[in-house]
Protein backbone atom coordinates (compact mmCIF):
# COMPACT_ATOMS: atom_id res chain seq x y z
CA UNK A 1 -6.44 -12.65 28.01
CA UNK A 2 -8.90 -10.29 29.41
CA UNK A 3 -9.91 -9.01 26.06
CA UNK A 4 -10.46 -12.42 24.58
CA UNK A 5 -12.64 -13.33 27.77
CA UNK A 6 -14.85 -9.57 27.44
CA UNK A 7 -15.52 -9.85 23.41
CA UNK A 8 -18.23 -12.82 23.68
CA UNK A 9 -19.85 -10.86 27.11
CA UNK A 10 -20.02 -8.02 24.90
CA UNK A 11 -21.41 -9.90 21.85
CA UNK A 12 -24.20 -11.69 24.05
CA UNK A 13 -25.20 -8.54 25.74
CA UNK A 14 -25.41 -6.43 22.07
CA UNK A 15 -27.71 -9.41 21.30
CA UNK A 16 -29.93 -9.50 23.99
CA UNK A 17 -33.87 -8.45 23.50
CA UNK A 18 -33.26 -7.56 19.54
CA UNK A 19 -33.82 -10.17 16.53
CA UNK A 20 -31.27 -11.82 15.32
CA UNK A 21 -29.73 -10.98 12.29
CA UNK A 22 -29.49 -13.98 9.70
CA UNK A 23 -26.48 -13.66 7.06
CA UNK A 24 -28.10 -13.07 3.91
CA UNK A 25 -30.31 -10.45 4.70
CA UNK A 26 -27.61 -8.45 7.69
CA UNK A 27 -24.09 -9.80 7.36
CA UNK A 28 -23.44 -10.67 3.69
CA UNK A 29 -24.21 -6.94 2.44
CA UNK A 30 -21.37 -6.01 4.88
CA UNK A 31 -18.76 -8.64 3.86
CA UNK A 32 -19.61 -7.09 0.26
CA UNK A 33 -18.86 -3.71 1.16
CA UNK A 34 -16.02 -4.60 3.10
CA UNK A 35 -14.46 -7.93 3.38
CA UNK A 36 -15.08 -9.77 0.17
CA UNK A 37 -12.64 -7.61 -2.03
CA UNK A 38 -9.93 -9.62 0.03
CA UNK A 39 -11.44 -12.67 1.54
CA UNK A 40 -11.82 -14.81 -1.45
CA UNK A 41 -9.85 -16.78 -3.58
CA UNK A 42 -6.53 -16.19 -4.92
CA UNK A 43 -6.31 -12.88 -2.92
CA UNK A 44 -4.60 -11.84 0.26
CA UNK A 45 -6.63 -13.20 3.24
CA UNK A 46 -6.33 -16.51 4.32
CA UNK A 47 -10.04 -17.62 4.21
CA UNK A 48 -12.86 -16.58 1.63
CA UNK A 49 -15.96 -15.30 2.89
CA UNK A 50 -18.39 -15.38 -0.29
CA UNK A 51 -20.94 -17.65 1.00
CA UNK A 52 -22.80 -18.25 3.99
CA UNK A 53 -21.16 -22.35 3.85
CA UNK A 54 -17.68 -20.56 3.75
CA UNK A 55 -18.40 -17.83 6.41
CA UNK A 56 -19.98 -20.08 9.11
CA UNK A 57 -17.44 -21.83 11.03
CA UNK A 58 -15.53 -18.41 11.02
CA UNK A 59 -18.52 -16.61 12.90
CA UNK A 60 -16.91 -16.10 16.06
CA UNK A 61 -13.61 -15.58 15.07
CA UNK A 62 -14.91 -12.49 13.09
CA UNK A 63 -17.10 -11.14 15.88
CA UNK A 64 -14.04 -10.77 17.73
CA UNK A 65 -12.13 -9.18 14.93
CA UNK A 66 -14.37 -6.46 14.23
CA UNK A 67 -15.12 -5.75 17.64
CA UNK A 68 -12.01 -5.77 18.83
CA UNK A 69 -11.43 -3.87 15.24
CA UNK A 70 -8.57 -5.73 13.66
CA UNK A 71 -11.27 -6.21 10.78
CA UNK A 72 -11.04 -4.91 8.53
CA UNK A 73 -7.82 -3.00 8.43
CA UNK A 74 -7.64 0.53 8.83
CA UNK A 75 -5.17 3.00 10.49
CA UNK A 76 -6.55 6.11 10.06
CA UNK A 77 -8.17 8.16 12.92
CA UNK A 78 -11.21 8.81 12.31
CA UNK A 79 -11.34 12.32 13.86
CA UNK A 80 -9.03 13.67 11.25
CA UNK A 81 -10.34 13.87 7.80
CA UNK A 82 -12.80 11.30 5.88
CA UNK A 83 -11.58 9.03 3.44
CA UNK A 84 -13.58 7.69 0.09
CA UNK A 85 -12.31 4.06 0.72
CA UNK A 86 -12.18 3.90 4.56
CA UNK A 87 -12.75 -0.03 5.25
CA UNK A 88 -13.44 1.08 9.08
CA UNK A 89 -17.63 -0.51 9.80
CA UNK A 90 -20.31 1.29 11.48
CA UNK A 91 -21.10 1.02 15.12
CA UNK A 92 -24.21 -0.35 13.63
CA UNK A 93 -22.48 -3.00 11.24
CA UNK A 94 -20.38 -4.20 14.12
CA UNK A 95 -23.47 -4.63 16.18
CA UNK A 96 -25.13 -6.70 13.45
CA UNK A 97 -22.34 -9.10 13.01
CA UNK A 98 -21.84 -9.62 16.81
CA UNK A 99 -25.59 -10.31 17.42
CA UNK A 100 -25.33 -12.80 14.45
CA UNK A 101 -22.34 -14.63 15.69
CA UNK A 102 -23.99 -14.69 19.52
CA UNK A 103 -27.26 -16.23 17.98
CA UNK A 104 -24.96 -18.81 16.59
CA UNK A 105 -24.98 -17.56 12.78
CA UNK A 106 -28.63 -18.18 11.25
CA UNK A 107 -28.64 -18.60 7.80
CA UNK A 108 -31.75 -17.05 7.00
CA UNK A 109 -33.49 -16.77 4.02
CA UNK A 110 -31.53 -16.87 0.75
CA UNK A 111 -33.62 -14.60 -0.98
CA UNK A 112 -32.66 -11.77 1.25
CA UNK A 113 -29.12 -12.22 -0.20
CA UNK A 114 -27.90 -8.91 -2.35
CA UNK A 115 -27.05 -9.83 -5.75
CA UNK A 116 -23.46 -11.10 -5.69
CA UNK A 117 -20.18 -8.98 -6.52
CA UNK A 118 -18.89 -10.40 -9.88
CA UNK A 119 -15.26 -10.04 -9.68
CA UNK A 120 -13.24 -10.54 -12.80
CA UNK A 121 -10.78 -14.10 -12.13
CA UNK A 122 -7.31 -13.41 -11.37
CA UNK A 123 -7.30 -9.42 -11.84
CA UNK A 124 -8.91 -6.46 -9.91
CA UNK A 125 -9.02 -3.74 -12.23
CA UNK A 126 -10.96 -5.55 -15.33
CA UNK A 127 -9.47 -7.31 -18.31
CA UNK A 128 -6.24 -5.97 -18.81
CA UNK A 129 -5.52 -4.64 -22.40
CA UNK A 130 -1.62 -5.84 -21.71
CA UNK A 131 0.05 -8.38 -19.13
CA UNK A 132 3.76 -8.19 -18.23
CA UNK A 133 4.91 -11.15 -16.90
CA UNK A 134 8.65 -11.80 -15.18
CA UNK A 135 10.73 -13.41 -17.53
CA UNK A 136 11.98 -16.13 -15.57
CA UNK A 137 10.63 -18.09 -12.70
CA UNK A 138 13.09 -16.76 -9.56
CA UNK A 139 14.15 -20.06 -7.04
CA UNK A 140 13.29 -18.37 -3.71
CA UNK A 141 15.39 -20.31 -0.57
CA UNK A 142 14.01 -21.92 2.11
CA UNK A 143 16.10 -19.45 4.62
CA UNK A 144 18.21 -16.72 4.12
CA UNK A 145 18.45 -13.11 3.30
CA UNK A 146 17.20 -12.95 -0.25
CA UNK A 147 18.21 -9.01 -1.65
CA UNK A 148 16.06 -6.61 -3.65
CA UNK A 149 15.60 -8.70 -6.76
CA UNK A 150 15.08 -6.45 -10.17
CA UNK A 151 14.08 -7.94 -13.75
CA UNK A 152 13.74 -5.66 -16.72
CA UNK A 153 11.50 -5.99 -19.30
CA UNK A 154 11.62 -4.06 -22.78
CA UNK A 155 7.89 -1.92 -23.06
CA UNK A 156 8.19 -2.32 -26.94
CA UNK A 157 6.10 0.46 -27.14
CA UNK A 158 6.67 2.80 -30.04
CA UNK A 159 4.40 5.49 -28.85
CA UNK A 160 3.46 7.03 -25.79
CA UNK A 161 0.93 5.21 -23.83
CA UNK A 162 -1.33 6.75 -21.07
CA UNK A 163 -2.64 4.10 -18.39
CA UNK A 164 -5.92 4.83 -16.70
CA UNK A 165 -5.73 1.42 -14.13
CA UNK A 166 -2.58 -1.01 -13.30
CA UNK A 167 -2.47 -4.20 -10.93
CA UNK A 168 0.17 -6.36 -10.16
CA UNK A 169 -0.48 -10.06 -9.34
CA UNK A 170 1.43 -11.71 -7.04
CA UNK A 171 2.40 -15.12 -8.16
CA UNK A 172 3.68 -16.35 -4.18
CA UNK A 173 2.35 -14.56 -1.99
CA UNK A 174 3.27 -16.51 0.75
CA UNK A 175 7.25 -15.83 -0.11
CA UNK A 176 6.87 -11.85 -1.13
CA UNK A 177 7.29 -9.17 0.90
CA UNK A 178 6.44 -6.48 -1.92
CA UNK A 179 6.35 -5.83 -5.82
CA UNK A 180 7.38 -2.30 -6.97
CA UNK A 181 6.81 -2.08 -10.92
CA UNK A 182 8.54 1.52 -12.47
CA UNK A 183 8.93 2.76 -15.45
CA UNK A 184 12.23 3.59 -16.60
CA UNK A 185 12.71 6.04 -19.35
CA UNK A 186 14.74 5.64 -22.58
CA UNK A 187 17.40 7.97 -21.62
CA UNK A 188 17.44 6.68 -17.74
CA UNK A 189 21.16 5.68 -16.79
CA UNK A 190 19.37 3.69 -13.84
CA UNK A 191 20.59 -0.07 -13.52
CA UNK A 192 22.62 0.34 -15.87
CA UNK A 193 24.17 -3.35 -15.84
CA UNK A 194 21.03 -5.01 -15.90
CA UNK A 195 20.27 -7.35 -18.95
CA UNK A 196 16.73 -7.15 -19.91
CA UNK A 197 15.08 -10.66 -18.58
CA UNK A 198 17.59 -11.36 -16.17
CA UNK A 199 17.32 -11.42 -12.42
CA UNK A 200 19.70 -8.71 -11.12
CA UNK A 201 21.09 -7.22 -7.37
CA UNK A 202 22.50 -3.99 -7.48
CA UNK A 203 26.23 -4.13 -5.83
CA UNK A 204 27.11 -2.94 -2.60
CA UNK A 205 28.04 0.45 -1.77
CA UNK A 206 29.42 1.53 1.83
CA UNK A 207 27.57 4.91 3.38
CA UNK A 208 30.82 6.77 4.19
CA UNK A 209 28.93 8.34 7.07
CA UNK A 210 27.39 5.45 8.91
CA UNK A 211 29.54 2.71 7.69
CA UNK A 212 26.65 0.80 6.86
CA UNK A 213 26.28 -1.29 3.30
CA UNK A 214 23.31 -1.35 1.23
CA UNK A 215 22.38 -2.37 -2.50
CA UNK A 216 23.00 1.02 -4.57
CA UNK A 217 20.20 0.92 -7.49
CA UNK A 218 20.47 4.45 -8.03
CA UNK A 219 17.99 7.24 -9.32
CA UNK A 220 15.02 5.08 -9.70
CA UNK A 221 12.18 5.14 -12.18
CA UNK A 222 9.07 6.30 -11.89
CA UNK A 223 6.30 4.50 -9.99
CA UNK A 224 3.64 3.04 -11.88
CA UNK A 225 2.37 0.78 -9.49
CA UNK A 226 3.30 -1.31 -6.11
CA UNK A 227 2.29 -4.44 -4.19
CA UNK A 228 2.22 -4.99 -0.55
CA UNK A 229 -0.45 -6.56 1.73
CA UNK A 230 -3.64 -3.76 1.94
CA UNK A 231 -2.60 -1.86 -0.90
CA UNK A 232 -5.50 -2.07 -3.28
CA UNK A 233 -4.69 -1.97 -7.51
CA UNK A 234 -4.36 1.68 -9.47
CA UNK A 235 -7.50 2.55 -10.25
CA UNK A 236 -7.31 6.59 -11.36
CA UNK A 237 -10.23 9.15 -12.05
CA UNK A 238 -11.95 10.09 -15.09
CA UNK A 239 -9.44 12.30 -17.42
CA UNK A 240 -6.35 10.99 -15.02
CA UNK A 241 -3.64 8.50 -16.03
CA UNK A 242 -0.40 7.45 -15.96
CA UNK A 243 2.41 8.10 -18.95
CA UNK A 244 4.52 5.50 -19.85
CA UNK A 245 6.78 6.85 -22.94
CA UNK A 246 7.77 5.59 -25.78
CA UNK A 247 10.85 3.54 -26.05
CA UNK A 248 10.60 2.94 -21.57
CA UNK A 249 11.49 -0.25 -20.25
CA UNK A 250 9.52 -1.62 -17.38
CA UNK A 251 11.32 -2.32 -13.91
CA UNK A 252 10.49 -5.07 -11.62
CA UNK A 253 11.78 -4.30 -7.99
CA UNK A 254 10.67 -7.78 -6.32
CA UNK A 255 11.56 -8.07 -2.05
CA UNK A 256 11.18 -12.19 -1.42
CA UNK A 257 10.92 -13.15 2.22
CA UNK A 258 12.33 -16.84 3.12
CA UNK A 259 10.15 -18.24 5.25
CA UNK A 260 11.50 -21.84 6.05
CA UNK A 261 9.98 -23.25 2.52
CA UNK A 262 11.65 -22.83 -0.63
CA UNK A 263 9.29 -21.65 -3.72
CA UNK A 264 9.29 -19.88 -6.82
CA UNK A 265 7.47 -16.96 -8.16
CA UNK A 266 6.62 -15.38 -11.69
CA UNK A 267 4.66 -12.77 -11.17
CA UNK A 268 3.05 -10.26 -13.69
CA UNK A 269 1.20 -6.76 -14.14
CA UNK A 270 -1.60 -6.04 -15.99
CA UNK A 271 -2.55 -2.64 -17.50
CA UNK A 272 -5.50 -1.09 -18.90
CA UNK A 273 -4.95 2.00 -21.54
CA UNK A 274 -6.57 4.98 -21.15
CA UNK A 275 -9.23 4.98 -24.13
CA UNK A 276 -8.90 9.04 -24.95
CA UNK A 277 -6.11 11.56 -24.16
CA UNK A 278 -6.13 12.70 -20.27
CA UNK A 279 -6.60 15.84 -18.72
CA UNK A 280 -4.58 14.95 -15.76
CA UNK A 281 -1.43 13.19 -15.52
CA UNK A 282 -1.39 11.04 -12.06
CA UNK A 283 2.41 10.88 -10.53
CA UNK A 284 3.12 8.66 -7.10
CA UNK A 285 5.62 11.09 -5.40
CA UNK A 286 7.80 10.87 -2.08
CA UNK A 287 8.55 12.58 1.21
CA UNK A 288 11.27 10.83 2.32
CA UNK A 289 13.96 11.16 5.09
CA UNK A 290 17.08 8.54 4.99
CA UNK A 291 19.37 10.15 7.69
CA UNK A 292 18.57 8.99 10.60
CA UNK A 293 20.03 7.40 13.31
CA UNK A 294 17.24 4.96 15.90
CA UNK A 295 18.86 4.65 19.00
CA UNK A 296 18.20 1.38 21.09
CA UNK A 297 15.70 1.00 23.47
CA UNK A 298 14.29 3.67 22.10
CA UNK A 299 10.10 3.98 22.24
CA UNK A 300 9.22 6.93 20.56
CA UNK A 301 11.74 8.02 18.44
CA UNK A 302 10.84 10.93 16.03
CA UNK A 303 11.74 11.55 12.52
CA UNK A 304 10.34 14.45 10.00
CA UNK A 305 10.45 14.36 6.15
CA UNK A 306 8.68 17.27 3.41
CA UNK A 307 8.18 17.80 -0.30
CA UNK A 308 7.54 21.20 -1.45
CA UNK A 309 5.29 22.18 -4.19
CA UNK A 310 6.43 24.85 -6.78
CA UNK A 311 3.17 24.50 -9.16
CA UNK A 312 -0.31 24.07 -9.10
CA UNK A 313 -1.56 20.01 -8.28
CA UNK A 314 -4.53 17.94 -6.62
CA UNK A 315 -3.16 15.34 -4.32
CA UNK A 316 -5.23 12.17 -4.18
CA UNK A 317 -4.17 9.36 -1.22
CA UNK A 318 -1.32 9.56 1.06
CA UNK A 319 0.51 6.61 2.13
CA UNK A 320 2.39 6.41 4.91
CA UNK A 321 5.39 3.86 4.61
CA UNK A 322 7.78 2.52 7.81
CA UNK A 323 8.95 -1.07 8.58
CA UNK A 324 8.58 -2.79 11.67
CA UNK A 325 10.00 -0.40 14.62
CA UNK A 326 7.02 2.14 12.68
CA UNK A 327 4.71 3.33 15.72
CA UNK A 328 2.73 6.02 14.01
CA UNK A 329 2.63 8.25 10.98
CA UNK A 330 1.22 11.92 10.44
CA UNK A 331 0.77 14.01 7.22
CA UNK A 332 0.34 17.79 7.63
CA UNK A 333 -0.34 20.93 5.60
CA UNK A 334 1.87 23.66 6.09
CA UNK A 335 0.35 26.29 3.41
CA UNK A 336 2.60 29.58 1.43
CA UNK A 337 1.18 31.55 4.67
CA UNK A 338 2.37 29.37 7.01
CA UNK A 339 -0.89 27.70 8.42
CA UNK A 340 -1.03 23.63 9.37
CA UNK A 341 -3.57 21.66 9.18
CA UNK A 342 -3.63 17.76 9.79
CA UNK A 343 -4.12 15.47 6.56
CA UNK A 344 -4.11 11.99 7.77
CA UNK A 345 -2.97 10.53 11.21
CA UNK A 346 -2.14 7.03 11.97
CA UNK A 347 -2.27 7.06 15.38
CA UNK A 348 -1.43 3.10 15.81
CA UNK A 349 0.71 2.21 12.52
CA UNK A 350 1.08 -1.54 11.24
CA UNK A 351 3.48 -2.56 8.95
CA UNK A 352 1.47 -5.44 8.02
CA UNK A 353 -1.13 -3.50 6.11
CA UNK A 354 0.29 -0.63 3.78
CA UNK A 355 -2.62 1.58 3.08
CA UNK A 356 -3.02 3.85 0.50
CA UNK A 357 -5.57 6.44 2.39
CA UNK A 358 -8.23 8.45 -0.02
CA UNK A 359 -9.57 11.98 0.96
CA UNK A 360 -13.37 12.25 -0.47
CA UNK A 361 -12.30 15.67 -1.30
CA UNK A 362 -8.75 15.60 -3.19
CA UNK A 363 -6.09 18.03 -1.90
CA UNK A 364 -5.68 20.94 -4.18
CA UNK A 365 -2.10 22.95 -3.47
CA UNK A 366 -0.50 25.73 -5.01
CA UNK A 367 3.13 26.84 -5.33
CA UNK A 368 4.78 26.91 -2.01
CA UNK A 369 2.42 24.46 -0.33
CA UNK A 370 4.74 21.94 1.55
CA UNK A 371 3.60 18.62 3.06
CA UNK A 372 5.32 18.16 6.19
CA UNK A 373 5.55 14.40 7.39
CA UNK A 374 6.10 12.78 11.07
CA UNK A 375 6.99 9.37 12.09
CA UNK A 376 7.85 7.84 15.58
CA UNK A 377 10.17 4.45 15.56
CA UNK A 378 9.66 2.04 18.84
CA UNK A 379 13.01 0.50 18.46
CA UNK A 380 12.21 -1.21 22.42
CA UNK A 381 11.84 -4.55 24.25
CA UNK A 382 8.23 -3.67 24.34
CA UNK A 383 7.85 -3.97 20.19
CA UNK A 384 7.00 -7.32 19.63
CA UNK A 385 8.02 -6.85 16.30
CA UNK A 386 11.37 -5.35 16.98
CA UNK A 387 13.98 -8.28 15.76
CA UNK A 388 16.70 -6.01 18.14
CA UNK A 389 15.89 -3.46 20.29
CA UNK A 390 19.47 -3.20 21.17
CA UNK A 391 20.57 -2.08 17.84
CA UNK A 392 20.96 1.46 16.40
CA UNK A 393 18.66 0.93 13.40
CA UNK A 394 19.14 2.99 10.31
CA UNK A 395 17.45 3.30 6.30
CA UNK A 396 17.47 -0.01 4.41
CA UNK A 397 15.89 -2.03 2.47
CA UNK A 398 14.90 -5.25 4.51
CA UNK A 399 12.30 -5.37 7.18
CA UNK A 400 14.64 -5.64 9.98
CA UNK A 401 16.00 -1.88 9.01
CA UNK A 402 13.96 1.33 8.66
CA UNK A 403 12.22 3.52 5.71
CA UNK A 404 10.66 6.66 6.11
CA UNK A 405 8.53 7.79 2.85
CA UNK A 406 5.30 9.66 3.20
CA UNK A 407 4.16 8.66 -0.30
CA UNK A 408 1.39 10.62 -2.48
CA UNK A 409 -0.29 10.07 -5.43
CA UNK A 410 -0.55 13.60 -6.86
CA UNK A 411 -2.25 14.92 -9.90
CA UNK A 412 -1.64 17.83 -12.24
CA UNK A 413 -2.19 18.99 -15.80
CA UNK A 414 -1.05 16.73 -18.45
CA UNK A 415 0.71 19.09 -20.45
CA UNK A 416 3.09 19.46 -17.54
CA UNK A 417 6.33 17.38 -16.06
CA UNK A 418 7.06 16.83 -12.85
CA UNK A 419 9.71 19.56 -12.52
CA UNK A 420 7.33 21.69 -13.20
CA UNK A 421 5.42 20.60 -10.18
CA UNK A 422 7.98 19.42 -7.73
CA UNK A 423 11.34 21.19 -8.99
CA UNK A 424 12.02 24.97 -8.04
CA UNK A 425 14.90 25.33 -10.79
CA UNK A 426 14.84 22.91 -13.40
CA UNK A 427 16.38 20.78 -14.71
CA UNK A 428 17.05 19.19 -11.15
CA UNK A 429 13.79 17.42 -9.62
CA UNK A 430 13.18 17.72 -5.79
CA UNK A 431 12.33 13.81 -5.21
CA UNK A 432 14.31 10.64 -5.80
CA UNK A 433 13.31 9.08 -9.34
CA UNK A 434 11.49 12.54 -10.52
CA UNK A 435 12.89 13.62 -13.42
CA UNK A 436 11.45 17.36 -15.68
């Protein structure tokens, strides 16, 4: 209550004795650069924010999101490395928008106004050259559990392809709790039982270990592309892309959420081809730790994961991944010689926004470079996410279990595989769904 009471003292006093900002000539250049990408139609946030008639009677109510900074998103702390697509504002920026809220939102002058973003309607990442819809329309329940959900759809494609950006568009939002679209290759004994356009589950499979039953899907595919709240679309470098080969199917992995209304959802990716052969081939790899055992009432509960490098590679964004017991997340370095250095640390994690986090300078590793990764789990009373803080919580795939995957989108010559890169002796690949 206290911090809801200090916001508008510390808005009024930021204002007083300076000029008032107006919106089109202060505030709208900052919802460009940072707010619009989301708040506007058909995307994730629940208002849009493109003009000043739609911004105004949300004035205060952003004031106190960015300085209390909610808004925008961001995990990462800002003392430990700089990131190309940090959403974080300026002290200055926050100033601006909090001395235009306190002098009760002038308008200003229209003509001040930047030229306006032109997005393209309904995708991201530009016309796509190809759009891959789910077969069928999936009946989501009002309540329930509703399992990993997994359609397969036939590429067709009779040559390899290279893909340079990929989106995924959500067709309920309101209803999914992530999209996962992979690639699975022609020889790929992965879901082996699904029929192509059909809605599948994977059975269940005891852990002899734990007891515990979960869906078994298998090796997976590879990732071409995921869905989640903050996650932005693919969008890779000049001379990088993505291989889908000839003959692969594509793999819908769809997690629905019941939320007390029943709805349906189609929902389809969209893909743009590279126009020339890359340089680079772009390949979303894993650190990720499965045994583990969160006691209850546990606040700070630790758990470590790593992927070792055995050839030469640039890694471009880390993303940390936990559901919602995650407290905070922490990539490190550990180099052949055995010196650390910090990567990315997310000091407060929120499940609620998965972030994919840049560096301005990509990673470049060499052989024996690992990438060490540490979570904490608060698995308390004091979680106010925690659905039990009395149970032992272990790996799973709804929200009320754990995951632990420090994911990275890593880059290396296109001539390569990835058990060249991520396998010490081939054939067998070091990470789940890697394959030389």
């Amino acid at each position: 209550m206290r911090k809801l009471i200090l916001l508008p003292m510390i808005a009024s006093a930021v204002w007083a004795g300076a000029p008032a900002p107006t919106f089109y000539k202060d505030v709208l250049p900052i919802l460009h650069k940072n707010c619009q990408g989301c708040h506007r139609a058909g995307e994730a946030a629940p208002m849009s924010l493109l003009t000043y008639k739609e911004a105004r009677p949300w004035a205060a109510a952003i004031s106190e999101a960015v300085l209390s900074k909610k808004m925008p998103p961001w995990g990462a702390d800002s003392a430990v490395g700089k990131f190309s697509n940090d959403r974080s504002l300026s002290d200055k920026d926050i100033r601006l928008i909090a001395n235009w809220s306190a002098a009760r939102a002038p308008e200003g002058n229209p003509k001040d106004a930047p030229a306006p973003l032109h997005f393209v309607e309904g995708w991201n990442i530009g016309k796509p050259d190809l759009v891959v819809q789910m077969p069928k329309a999936y009946e989501i329940p009002a309540r329930g559990t509703v399992e990993y959900t997994y359609y397969v759809v036939p590429s067709g494609f009779t040559e390899d392809k290279w893909v340079s950006a990929v989106e995924i568009r959500p067709n309920n939002r309101a209803l999914i709790h992530h999209i996962i679209v992979f690639v699975r290759e022609p020889d790929s004994k992965w879901l082996p039982d699904a029929k192509p356009g059909e809605a599948y589950v994977p059975p269940l499979v005891k852990d002899e270990k734990t007891g515990n039953e979960s869906r078994d899907d298998g090796q997976q595919g590879e990732f071409l592309v995921g869905y989640a709240p903050g996650v932005p679309p693919e969008k890779l470098d000049a001379g990088q892309a993505k291989l889908i080969k000839a003959g692969s199917d594509l793999v819908f992995q769809v997690h629905y959420t019941a939320n007390g209304t029943a709805g349906r959802d189609q929902s389809k990716v969209g893909v743009i081809f590279a126009s020339e052969a890359p340089k680079e081939r772009v390949l979303t790899a894993g650190a990720a730790n499965g045994d583990f055992a969160i006691p209850p009432d546990n606040a700070n509960y630790p758990v470590s994961s790593k992927l070792t490098f055995y050839g030469d590679a640039t890694i471009r964004s880390y993303a940390p991944h936990m559901h919602m017991r995650g407290k905070s997340f922490r990539f490190e370095l550990v180099k052949p010689d055995g010196t650390r250095e910090t990567l990315l640390n997310v000091p407060h994690y929120d499940f609620n926004w998965q972030h994919r986090y840049r560096p301005v300078t990509p990673l470049k590793v060499t052989a024996g470079t690992t990438i060490e990764c540490f979570a904490t789990y608060d698995n308390s009373a004091n979680n106010p996410y925690n659905p039990d803080p009395k149970s032992e919580v272990h790996w799973g795939d709804q929200t009320w279990n754990e995951m632990m995957i420090g994911f990275m989108d890593v880059a290396f010559e296109a001539k390569k595989t990835p058990g060249d890169i991520f396998s010490e002796t081939k054939p067998e690949a070091q990470t789940a769904g890697l394959k030389p």
